[in-house]
Protein backbone atom coordinates (compact mmCIF):
# COMPACT_ATOMS: atom_id res chain seq x y z
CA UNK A 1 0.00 0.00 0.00
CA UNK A 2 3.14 2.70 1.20
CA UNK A 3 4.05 1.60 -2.82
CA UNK A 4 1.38 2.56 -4.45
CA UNK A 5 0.92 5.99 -2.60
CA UNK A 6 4.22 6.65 -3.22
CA UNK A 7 4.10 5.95 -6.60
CA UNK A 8 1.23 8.42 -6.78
CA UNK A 9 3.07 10.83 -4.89
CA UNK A 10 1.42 11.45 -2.07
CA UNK A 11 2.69 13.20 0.57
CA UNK A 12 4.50 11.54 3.57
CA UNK A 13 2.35 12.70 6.51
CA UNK A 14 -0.80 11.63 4.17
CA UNK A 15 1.20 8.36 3.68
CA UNK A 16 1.57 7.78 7.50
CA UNK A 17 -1.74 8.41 8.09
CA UNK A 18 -3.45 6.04 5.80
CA UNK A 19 -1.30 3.14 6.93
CA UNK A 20 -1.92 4.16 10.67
CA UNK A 21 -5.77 3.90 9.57
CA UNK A 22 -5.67 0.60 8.18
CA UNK A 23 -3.18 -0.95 10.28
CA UNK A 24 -5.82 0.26 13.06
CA UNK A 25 -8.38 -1.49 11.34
CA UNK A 26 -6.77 -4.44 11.33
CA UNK A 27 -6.36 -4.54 14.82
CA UNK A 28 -10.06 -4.15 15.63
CA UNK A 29 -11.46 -6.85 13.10
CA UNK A 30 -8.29 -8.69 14.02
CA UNK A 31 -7.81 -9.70 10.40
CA UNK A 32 -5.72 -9.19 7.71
CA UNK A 33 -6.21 -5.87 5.75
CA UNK A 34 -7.30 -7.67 2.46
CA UNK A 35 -9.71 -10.19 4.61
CA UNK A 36 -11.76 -7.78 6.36
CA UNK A 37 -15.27 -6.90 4.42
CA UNK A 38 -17.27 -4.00 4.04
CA UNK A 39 -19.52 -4.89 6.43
CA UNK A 40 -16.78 -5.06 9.07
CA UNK A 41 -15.38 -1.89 7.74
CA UNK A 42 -18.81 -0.10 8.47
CA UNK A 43 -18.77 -2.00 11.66
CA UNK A 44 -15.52 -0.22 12.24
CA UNK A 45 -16.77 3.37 11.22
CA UNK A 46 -19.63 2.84 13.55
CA UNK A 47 -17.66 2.01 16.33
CA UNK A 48 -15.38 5.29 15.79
CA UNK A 49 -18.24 7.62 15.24
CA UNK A 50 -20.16 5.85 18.22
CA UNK A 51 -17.95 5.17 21.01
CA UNK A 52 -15.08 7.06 20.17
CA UNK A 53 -16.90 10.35 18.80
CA UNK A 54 -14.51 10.62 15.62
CA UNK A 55 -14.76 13.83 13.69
CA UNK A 56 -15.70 13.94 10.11
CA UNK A 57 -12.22 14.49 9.39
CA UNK A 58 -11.21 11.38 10.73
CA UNK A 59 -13.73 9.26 9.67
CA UNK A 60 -13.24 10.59 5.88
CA UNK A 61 -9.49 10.01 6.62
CA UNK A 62 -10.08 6.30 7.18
CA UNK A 63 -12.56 5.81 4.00
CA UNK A 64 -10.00 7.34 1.69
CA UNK A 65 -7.28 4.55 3.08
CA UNK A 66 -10.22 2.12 2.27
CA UNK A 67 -10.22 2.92 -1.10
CA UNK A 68 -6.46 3.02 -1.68
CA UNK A 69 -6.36 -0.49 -0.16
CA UNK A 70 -9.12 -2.16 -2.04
CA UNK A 71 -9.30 -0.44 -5.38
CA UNK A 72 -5.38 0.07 -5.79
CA UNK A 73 -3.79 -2.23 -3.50
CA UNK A 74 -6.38 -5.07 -4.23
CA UNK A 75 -7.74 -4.44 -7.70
CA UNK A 76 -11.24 -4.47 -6.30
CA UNK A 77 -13.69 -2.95 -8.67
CA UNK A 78 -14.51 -0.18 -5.41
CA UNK A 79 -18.05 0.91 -7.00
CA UNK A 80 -19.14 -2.48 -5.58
CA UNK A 81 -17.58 -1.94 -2.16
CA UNK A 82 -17.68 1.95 -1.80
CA UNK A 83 -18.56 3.54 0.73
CA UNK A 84 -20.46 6.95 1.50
CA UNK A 85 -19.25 9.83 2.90
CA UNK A 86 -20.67 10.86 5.79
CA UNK A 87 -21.97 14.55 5.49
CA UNK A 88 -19.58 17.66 6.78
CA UNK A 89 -20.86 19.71 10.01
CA UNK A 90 -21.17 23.37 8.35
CA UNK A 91 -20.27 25.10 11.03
CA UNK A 92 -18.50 28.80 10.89
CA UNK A 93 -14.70 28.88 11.79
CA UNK A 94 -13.56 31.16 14.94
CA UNK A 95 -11.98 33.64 13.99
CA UNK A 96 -10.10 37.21 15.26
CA UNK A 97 -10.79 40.54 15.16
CA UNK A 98 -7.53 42.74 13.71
CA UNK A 99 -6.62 44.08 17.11
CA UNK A 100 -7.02 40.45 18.35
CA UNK A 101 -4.76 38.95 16.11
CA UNK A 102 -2.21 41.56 15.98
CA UNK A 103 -2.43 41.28 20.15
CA UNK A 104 -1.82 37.48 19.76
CA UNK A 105 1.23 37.63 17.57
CA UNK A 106 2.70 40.76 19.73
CA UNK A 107 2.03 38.90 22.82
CA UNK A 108 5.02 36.15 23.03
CA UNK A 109 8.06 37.52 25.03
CA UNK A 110 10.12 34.43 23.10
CA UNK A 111 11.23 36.37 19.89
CA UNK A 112 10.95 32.75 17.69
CA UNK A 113 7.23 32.87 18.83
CA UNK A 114 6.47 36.23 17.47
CA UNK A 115 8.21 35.85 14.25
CA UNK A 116 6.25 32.06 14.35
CA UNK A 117 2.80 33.71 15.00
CA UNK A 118 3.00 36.83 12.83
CA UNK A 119 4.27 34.55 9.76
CA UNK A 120 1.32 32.63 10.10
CA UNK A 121 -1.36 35.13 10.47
CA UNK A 122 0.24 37.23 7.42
CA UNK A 123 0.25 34.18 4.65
CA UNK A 124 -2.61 32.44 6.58
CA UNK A 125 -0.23 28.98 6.07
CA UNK A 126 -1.84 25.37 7.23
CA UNK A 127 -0.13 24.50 10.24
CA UNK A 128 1.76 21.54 8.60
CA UNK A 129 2.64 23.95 5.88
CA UNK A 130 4.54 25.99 8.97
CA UNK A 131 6.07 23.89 10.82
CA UNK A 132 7.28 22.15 7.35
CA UNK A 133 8.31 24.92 6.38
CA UNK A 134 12.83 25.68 5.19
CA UNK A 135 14.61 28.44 5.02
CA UNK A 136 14.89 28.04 1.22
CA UNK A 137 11.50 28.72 0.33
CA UNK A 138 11.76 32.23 1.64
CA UNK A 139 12.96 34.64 -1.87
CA UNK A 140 13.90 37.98 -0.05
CA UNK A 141 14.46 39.40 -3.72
CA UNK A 142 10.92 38.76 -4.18
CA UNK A 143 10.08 39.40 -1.47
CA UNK A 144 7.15 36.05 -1.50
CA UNK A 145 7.21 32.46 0.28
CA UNK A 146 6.98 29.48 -1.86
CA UNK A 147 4.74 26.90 -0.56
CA UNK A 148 4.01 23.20 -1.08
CA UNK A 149 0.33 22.20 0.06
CA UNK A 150 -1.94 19.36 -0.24
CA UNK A 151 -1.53 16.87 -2.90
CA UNK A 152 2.30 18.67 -3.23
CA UNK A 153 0.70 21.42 -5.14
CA UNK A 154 2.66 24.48 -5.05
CA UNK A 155 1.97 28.65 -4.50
CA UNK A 156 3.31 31.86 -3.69
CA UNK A 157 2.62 34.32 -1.13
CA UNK A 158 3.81 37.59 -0.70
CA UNK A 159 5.44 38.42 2.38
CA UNK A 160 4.94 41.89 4.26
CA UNK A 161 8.41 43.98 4.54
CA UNK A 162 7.58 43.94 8.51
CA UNK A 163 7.59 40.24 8.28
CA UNK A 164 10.49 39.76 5.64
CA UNK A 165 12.69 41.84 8.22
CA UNK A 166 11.24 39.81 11.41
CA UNK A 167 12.57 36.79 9.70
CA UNK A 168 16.33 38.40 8.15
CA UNK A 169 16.88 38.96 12.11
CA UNK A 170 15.19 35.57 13.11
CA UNK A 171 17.55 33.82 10.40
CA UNK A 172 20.93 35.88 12.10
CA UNK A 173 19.84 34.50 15.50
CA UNK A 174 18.78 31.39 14.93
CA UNK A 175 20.00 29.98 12.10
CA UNK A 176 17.95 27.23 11.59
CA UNK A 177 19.55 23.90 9.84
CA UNK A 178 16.44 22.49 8.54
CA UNK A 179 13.12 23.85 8.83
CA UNK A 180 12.59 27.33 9.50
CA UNK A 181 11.06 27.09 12.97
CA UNK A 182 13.02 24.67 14.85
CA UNK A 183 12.87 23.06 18.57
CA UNK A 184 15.39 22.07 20.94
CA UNK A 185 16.57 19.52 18.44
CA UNK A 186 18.32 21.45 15.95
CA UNK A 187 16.98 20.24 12.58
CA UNK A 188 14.18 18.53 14.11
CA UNK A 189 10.78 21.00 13.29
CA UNK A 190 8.30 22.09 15.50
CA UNK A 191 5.44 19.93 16.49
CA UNK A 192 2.10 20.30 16.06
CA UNK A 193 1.24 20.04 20.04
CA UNK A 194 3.95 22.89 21.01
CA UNK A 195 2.41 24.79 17.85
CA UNK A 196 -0.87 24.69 19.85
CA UNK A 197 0.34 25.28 23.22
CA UNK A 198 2.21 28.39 22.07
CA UNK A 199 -0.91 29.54 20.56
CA UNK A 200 -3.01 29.18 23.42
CA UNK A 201 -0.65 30.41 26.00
CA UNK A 202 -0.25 33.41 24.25
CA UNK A 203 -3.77 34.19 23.68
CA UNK A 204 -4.59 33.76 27.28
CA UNK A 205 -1.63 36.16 27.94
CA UNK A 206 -3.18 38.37 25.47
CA UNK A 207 -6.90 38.46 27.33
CA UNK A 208 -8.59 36.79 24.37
CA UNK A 209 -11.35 34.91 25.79
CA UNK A 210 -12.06 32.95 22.37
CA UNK A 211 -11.84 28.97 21.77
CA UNK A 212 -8.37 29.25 19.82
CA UNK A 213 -6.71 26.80 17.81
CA UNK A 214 -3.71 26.28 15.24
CA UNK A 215 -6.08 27.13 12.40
CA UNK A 216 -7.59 29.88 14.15
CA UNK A 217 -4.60 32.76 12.36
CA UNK A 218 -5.22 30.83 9.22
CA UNK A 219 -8.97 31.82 9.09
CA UNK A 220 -8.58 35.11 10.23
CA UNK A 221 -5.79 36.22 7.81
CA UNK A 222 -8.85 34.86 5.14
CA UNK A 223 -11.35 36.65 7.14
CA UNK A 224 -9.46 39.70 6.84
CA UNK A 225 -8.13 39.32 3.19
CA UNK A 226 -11.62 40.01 2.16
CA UNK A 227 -12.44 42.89 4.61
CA UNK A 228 -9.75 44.78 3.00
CA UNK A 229 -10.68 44.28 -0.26
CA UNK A 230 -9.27 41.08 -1.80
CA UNK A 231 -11.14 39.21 -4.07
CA UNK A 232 -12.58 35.62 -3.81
CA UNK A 233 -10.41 34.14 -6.76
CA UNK A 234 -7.15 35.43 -5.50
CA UNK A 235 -7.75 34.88 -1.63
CA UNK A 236 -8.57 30.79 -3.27
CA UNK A 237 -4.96 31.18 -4.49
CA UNK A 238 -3.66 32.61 -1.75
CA UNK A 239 -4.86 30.04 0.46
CA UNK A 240 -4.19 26.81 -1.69
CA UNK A 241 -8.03 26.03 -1.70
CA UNK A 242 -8.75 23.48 -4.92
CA UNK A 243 -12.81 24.74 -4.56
CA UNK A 244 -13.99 28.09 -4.48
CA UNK A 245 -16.99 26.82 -2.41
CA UNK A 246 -14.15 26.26 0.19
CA UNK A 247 -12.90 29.77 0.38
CA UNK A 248 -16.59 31.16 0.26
CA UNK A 249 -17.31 30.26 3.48
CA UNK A 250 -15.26 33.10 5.05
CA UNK A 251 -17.65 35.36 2.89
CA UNK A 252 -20.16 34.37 5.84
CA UNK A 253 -17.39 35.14 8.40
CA UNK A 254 -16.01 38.97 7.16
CA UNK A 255 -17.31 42.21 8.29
CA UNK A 256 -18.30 44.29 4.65
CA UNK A 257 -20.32 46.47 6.67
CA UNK A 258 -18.88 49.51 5.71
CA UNK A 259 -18.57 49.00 2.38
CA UNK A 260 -22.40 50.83 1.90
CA UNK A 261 -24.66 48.74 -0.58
CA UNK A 262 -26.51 50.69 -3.96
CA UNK A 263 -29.80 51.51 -3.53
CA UNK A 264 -31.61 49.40 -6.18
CA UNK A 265 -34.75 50.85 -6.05
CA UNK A 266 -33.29 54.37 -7.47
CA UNK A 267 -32.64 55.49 -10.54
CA UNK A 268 -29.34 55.69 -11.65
CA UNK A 269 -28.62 60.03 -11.89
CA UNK A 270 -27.94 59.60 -15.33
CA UNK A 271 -30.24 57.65 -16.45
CA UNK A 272 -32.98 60.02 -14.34
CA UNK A 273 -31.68 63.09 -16.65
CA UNK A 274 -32.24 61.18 -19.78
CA UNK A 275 -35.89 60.44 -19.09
CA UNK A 276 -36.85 63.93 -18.07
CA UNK A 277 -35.43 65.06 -21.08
């Protein structure tokens, strides 16, 4: 199975996860992957959803191995054996206001924090896409980060001159060997835990009283890409979305209140001149 997905290129943490999904599997129908049915399988997804209280996420994340195994691994014709999706929670992101956010990314007396946090609320990066992040991809002529997403896809971002000179004196101090934000373990990266428990501490240092999260930067840079004027299409790019039903949802989420809506119901001036005369 690691074969074929590598074959296909897929990336390794996607790799990882599939196998730690099936292997998991296997443990609970104590089978063999290529013995267990699809009746078992569902048994399995019940049990997850059930007693476990799996998130869509994770539940999707185990169908998708399911497929690579039987209609790749096994040359099962998966139409037969395929199994539906269940259907995604729509519910709102949190998000920041501005002062917020900049209060979140100010807050960390550690400087490798604040360069951390303000990177990630200015290119609205996936956490992964952070912490995975090298010194290399950063053009300073540019003046843009080169990123590689999901499914290896890769896009630019421009980088603020406040951020691009945060990171010139981050690089003097530091000087990472690897990735760009490092731990105690030179050329070992961040993980994703101390990515959230900087996060939170920090906010709670900050005052804000909200729910945060890893992601929560990433949806507010969106958020506020679209307050300030950025269109739909290039906030999609900007983000790495493949749908632009994906990045629509922060349409919900921004504040265009100011922007003050045409009056429909009147006559256009021009127009009103023409018909008087």
């Amino acid at each position: 199975m690691e074969q074929h997905m590598l074959i296909r290129h897929y990336s390794e943490r996607t790799i990882t996860s599939y196998l730690c999904s099936i292997g998991q599997l296997s443990r609970f129908c104590n089978l063999p992957p290529g013995r267990i049915r699809t009746t078992q399988f569902k048994d399995y997804l019940h049990h997850l959803i059930v007693k476990e209280h799996c998130s869509f996420s994770r539940i999707n994340q185990n169908i998708s191995a399911w497929k690579i195994l039987q209609q790749d691994v096994l040359g099962r014709e998966y139409r037969l054996i395929q199994i539906k999706r269940p259907r995604r929670e729509k519910k709102l992101p949190q998000v920041l206001s501005e002062d917020e956010a900049i209060r979140l990314c100010n807050s960390p007396r550690n400087s490798k924090h604040r360069v951390l946090l303000n990177l990630a609320y200015a290119t609205g990066l996936r956490r992964n896409e952070l912490l995975t992040m090298r010194p290399r991809c950063i053009d300073r002529q540019r003046g843009v980060i080169r990123v590689t997403g999901k499914g290896n896809k890769q896009r630019e971002i421009p980088l603020p001159a406040t951020v691009l000179q945060m990171l010139e004196a981050y690089f003097r101090a530091y000087r990472p060997r690897v990735y760009l934000f490092e731990g105690y373990v030179p050329g070992k990266a961040y993980s994703a835990s101390s990515l959230t428990w900087i996060i939170k501490g920090n906010a709670a240092r900050a005052g804000i009283k909200k729910n945060v999260s890893p992601h929560i930067l990433r949806h507010s840079f969106a958020t506020h890409m679209l307050e300030r004027g950025v269109n739909l299409k290039r906030l999609q790019l900007l983000m790495g979305h493949n749908s632009m039903k994906t990045t629509s949802v922060y349409l919900h989420l921004a504040d265009t209140g100011n922007s003050r809506l045409p009056d429909l119901t009147q006559v256009k001036e021009q127009e009103h001149g023409t018909d008087r005369e």
